[in-house]
PDB file of N, CA and C in Angstrom:
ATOM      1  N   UNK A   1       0.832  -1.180   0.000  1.00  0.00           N
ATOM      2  CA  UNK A   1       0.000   0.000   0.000  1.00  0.00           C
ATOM      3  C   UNK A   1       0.882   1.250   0.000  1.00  0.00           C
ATOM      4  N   UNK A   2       0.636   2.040  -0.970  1.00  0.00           N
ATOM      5  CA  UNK A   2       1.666   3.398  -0.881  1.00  0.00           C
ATOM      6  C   UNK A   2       0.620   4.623  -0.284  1.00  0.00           C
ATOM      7  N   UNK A   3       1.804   5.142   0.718  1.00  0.00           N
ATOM      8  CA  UNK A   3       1.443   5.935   1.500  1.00  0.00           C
ATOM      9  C   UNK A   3       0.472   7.461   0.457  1.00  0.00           C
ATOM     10  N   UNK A   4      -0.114   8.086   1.421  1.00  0.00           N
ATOM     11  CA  UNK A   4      -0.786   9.157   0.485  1.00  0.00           C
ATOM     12  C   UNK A   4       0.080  10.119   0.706  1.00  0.00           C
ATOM     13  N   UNK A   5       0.646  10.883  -0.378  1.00  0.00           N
ATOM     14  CA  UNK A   5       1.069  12.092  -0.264  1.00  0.00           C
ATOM     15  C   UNK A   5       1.032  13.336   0.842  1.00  0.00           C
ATOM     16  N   UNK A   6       1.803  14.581   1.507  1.00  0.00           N
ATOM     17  CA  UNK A   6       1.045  15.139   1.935  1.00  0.00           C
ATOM     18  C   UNK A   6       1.329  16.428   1.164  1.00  0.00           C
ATOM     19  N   UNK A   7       0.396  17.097   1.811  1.00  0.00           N
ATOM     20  CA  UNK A   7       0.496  18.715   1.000  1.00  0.00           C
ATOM     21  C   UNK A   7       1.382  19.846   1.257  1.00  0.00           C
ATOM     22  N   UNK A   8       1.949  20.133   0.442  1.00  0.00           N
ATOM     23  CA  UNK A   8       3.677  21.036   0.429  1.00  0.00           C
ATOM     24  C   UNK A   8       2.778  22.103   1.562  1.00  0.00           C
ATOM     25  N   UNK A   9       1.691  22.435   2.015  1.00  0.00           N
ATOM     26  CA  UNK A   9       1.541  23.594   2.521  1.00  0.00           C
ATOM     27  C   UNK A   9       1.530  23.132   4.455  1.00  0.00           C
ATOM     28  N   UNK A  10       2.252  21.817   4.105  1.00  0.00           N
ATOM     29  CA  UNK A  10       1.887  21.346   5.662  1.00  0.00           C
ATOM     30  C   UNK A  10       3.772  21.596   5.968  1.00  0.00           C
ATOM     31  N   UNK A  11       4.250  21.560   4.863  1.00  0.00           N
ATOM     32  CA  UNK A  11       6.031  21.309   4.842  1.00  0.00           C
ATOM     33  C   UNK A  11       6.608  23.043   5.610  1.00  0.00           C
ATOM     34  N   UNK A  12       7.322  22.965   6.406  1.00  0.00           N
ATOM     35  CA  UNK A  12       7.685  24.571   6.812  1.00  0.00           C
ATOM     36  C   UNK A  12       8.467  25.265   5.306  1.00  0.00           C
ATOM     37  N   UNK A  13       8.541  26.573   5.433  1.00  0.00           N
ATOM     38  CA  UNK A  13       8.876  27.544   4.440  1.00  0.00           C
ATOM     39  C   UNK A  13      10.795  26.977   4.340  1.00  0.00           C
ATOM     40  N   UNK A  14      11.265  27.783   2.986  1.00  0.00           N
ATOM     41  CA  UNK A  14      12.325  27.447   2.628  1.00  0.00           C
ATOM     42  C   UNK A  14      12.918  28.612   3.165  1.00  0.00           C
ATOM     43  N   UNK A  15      14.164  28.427   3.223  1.00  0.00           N
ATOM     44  CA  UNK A  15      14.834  29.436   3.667  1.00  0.00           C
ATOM     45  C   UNK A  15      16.497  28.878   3.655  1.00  0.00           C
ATOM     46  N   UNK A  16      17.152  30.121   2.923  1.00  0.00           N
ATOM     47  CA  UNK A  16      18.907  29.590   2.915  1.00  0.00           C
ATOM     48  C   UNK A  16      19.385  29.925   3.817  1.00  0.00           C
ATOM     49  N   UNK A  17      18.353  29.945   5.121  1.00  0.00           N
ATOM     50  CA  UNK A  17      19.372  30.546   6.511  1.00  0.00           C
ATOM     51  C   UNK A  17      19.413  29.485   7.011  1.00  0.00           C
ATOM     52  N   UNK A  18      18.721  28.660   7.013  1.00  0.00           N
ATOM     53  CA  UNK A  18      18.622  27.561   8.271  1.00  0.00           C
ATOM     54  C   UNK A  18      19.645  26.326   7.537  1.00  0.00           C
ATOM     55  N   UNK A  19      20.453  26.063   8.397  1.00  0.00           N
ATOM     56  CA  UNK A  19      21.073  24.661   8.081  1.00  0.00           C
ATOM     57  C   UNK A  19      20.627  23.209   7.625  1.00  0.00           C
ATOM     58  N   UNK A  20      21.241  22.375   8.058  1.00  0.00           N
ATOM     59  CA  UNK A  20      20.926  20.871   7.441  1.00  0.00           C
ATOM     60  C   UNK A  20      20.713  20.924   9.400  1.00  0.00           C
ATOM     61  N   UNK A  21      19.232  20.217   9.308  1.00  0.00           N
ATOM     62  CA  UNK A  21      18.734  19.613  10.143  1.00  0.00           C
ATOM     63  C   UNK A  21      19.597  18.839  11.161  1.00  0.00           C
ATOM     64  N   UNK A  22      20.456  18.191  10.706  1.00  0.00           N
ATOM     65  CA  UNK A  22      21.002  17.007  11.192  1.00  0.00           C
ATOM     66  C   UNK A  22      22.295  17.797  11.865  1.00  0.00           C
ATOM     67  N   UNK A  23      23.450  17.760  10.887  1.00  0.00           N
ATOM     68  CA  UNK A  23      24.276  18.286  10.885  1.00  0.00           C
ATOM     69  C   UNK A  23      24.675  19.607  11.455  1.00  0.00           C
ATOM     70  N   UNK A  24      23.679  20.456  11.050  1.00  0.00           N
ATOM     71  CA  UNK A  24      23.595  21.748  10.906  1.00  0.00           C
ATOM     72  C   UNK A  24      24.917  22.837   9.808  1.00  0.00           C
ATOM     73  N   UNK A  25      25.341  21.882   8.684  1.00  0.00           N
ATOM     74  CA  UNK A  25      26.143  22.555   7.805  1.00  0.00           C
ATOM     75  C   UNK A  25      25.011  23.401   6.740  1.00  0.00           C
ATOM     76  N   UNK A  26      25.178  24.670   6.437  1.00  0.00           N
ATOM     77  CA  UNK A  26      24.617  26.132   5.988  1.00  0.00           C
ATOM     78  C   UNK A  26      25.448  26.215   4.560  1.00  0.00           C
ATOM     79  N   UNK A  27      26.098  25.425   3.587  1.00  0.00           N
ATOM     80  CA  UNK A  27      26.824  25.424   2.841  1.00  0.00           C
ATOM     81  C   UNK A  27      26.680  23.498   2.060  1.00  0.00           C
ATOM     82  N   UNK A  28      27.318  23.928   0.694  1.00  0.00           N
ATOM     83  CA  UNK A  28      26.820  22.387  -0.121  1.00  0.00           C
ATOM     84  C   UNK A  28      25.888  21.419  -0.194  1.00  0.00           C
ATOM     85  N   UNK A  29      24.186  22.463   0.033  1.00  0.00           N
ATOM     86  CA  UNK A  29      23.100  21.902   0.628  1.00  0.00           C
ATOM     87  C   UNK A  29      22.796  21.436  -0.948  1.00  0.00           C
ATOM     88  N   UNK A  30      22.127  20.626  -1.708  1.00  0.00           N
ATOM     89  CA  UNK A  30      21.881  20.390  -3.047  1.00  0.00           C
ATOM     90  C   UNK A  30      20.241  20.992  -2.765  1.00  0.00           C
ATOM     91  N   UNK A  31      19.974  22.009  -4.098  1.00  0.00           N
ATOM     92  CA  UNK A  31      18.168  21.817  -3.753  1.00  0.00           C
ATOM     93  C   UNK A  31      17.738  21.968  -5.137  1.00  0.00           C
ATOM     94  N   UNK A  32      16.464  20.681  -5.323  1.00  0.00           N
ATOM     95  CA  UNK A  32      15.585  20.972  -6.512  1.00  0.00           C
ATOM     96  C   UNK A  32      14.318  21.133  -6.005  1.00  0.00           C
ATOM     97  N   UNK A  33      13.792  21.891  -6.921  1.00  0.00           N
ATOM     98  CA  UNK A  33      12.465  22.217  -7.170  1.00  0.00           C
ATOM     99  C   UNK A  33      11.944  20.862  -7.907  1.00  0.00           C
ATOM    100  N   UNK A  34      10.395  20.678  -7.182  1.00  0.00           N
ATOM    101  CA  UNK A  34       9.168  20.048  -7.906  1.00  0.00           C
ATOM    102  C   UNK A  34       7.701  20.390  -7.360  1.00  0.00           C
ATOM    103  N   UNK A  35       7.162  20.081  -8.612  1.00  0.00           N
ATOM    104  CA  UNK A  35       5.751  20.249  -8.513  1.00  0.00           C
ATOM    105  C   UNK A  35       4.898  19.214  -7.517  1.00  0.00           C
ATOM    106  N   UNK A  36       5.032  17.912  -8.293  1.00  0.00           N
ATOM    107  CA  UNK A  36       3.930  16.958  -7.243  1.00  0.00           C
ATOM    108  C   UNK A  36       5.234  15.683  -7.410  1.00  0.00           C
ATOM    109  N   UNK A  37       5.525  15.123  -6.353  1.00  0.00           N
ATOM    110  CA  UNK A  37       5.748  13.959  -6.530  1.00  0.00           C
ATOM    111  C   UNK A  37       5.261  12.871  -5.543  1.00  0.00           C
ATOM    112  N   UNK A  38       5.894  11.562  -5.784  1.00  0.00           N
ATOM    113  CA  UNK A  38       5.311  10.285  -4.498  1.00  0.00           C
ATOM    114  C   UNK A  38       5.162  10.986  -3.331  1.00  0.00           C
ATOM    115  N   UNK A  39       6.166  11.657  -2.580  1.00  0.00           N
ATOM    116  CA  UNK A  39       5.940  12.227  -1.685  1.00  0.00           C
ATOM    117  C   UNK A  39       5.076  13.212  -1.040  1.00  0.00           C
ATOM    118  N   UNK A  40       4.827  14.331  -2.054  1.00  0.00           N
ATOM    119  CA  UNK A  40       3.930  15.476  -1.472  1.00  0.00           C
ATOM    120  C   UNK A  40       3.219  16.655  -2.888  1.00  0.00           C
ATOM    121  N   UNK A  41       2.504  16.822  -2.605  1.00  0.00           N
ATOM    122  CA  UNK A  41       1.546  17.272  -4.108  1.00  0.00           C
ATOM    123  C   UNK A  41       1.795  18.765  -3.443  1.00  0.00           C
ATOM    124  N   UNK A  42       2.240  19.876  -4.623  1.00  0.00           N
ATOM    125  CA  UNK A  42       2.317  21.055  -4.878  1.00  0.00           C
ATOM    126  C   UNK A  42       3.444  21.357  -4.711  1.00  0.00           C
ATOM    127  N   UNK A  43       3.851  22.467  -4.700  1.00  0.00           N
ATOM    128  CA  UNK A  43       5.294  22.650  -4.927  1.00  0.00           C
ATOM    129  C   UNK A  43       6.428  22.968  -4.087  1.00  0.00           C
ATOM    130  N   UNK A  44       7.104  22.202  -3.848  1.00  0.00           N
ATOM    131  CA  UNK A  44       7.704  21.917  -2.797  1.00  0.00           C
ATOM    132  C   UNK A  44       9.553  22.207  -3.381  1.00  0.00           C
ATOM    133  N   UNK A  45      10.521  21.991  -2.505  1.00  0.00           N
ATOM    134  CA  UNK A  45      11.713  21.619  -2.738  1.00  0.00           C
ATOM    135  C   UNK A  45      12.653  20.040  -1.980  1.00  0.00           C
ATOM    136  N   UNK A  46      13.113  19.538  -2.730  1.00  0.00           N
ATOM    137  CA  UNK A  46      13.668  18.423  -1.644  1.00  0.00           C
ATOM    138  C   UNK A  46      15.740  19.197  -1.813  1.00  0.00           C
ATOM    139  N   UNK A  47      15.767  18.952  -0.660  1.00  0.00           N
ATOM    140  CA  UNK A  47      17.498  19.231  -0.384  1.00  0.00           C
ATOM    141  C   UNK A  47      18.029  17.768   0.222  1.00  0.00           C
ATOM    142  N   UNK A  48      19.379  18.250  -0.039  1.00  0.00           N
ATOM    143  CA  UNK A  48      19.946  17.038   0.109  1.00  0.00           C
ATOM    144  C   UNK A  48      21.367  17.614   0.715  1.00  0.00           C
ATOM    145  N   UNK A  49      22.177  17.118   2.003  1.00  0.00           N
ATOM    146  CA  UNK A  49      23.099  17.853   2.153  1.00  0.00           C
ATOM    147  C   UNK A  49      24.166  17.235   2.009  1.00  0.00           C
ATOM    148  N   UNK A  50      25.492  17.239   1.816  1.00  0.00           N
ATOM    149  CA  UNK A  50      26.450  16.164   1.701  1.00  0.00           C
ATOM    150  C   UNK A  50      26.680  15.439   2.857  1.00  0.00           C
ATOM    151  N   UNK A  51      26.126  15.576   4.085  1.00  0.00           N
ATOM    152  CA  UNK A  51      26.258  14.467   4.926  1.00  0.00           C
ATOM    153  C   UNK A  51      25.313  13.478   4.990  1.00  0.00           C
ATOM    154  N   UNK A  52      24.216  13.383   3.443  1.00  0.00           N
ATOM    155  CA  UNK A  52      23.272  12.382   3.544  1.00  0.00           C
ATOM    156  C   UNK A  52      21.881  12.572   3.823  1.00  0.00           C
ATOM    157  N   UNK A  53      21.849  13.791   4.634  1.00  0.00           N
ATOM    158  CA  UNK A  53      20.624  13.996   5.310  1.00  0.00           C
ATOM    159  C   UNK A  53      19.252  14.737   4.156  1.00  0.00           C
ATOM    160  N   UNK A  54      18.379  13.918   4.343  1.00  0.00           N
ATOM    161  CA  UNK A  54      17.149  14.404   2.808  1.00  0.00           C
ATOM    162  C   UNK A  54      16.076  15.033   3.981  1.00  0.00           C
ATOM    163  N   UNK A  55      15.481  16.398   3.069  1.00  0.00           N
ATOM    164  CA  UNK A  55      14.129  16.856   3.876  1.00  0.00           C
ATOM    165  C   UNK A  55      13.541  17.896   2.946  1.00  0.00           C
ATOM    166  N   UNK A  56      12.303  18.362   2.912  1.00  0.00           N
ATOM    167  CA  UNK A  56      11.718  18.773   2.503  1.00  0.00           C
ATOM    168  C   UNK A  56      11.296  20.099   2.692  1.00  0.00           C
ATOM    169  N   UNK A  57      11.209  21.276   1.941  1.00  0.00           N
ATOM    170  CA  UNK A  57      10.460  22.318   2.494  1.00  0.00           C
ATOM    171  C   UNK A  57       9.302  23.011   1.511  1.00  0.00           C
ATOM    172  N   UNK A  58       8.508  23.932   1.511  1.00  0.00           N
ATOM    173  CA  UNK A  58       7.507  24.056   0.730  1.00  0.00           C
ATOM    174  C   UNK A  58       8.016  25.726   0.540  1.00  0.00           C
ATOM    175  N   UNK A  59       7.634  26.116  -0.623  1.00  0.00           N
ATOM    176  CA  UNK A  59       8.032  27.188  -1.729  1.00  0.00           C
ATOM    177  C   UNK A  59       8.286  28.867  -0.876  1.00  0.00           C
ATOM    178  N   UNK A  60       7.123  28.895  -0.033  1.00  0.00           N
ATOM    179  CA  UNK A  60       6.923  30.126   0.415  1.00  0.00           C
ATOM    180  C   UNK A  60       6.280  30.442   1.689  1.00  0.00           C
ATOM    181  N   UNK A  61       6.160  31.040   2.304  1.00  0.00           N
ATOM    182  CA  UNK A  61       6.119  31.186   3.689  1.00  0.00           C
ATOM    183  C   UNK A  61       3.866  31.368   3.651  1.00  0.00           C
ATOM    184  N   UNK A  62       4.141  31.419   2.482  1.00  0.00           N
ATOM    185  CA  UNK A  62       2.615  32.204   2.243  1.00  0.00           C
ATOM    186  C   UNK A  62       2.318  31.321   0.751  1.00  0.00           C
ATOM    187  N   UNK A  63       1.896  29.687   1.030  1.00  0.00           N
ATOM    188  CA  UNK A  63       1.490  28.978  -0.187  1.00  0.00           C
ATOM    189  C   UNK A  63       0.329  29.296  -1.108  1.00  0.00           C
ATOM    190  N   UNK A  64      -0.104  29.481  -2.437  1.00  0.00           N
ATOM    191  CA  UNK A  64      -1.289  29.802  -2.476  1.00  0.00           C
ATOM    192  C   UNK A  64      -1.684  28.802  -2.927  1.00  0.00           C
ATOM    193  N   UNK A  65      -3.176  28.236  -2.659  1.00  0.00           N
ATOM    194  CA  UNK A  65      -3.866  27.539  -2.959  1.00  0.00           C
ATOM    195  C   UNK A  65      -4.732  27.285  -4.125  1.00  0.00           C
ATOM    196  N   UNK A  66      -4.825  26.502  -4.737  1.00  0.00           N
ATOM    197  CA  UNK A  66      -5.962  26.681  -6.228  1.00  0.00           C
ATOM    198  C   UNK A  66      -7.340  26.656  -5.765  1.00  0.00           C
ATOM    199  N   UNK A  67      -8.215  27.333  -6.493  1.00  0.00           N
ATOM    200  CA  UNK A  67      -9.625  27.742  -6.491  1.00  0.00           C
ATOM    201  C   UNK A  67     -10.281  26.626  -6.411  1.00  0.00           C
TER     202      UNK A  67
END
């Protein structure tokens, strides 16, 4: 059974201040942009930092929603 997605507007805001979660390194964070994937529908970013550590954040502090 695959899990249901959740919604990028539940993910906290992006921001290049805050470090790698884990680690806390602020430098050689990898980040792409996507729209919907397995993971979470709307538009989100996944980062990746070179110590391994994966997480998610959502586009804007202020998501907008479709009609």
């Amino acid at each position: 059974m695959e899990p249901v997605p959740l919604d990028a507007a539940t993910l906290p805001p992006f921001s290049n201040q805050r470090g790698c979660p884990r680690c806390g390194a602020r430098y050689e964070i990898r980040v792409h942009f996507d729209r919907d994937c397995a993971e979470v529908r709307g538009d989100h970013f996944h980062q990746l930092c070179r110590c391994g550590h994966r997480w998610l954040e959502r586009c804007s502090e202020n998501p907008v929603r479709a009609a």
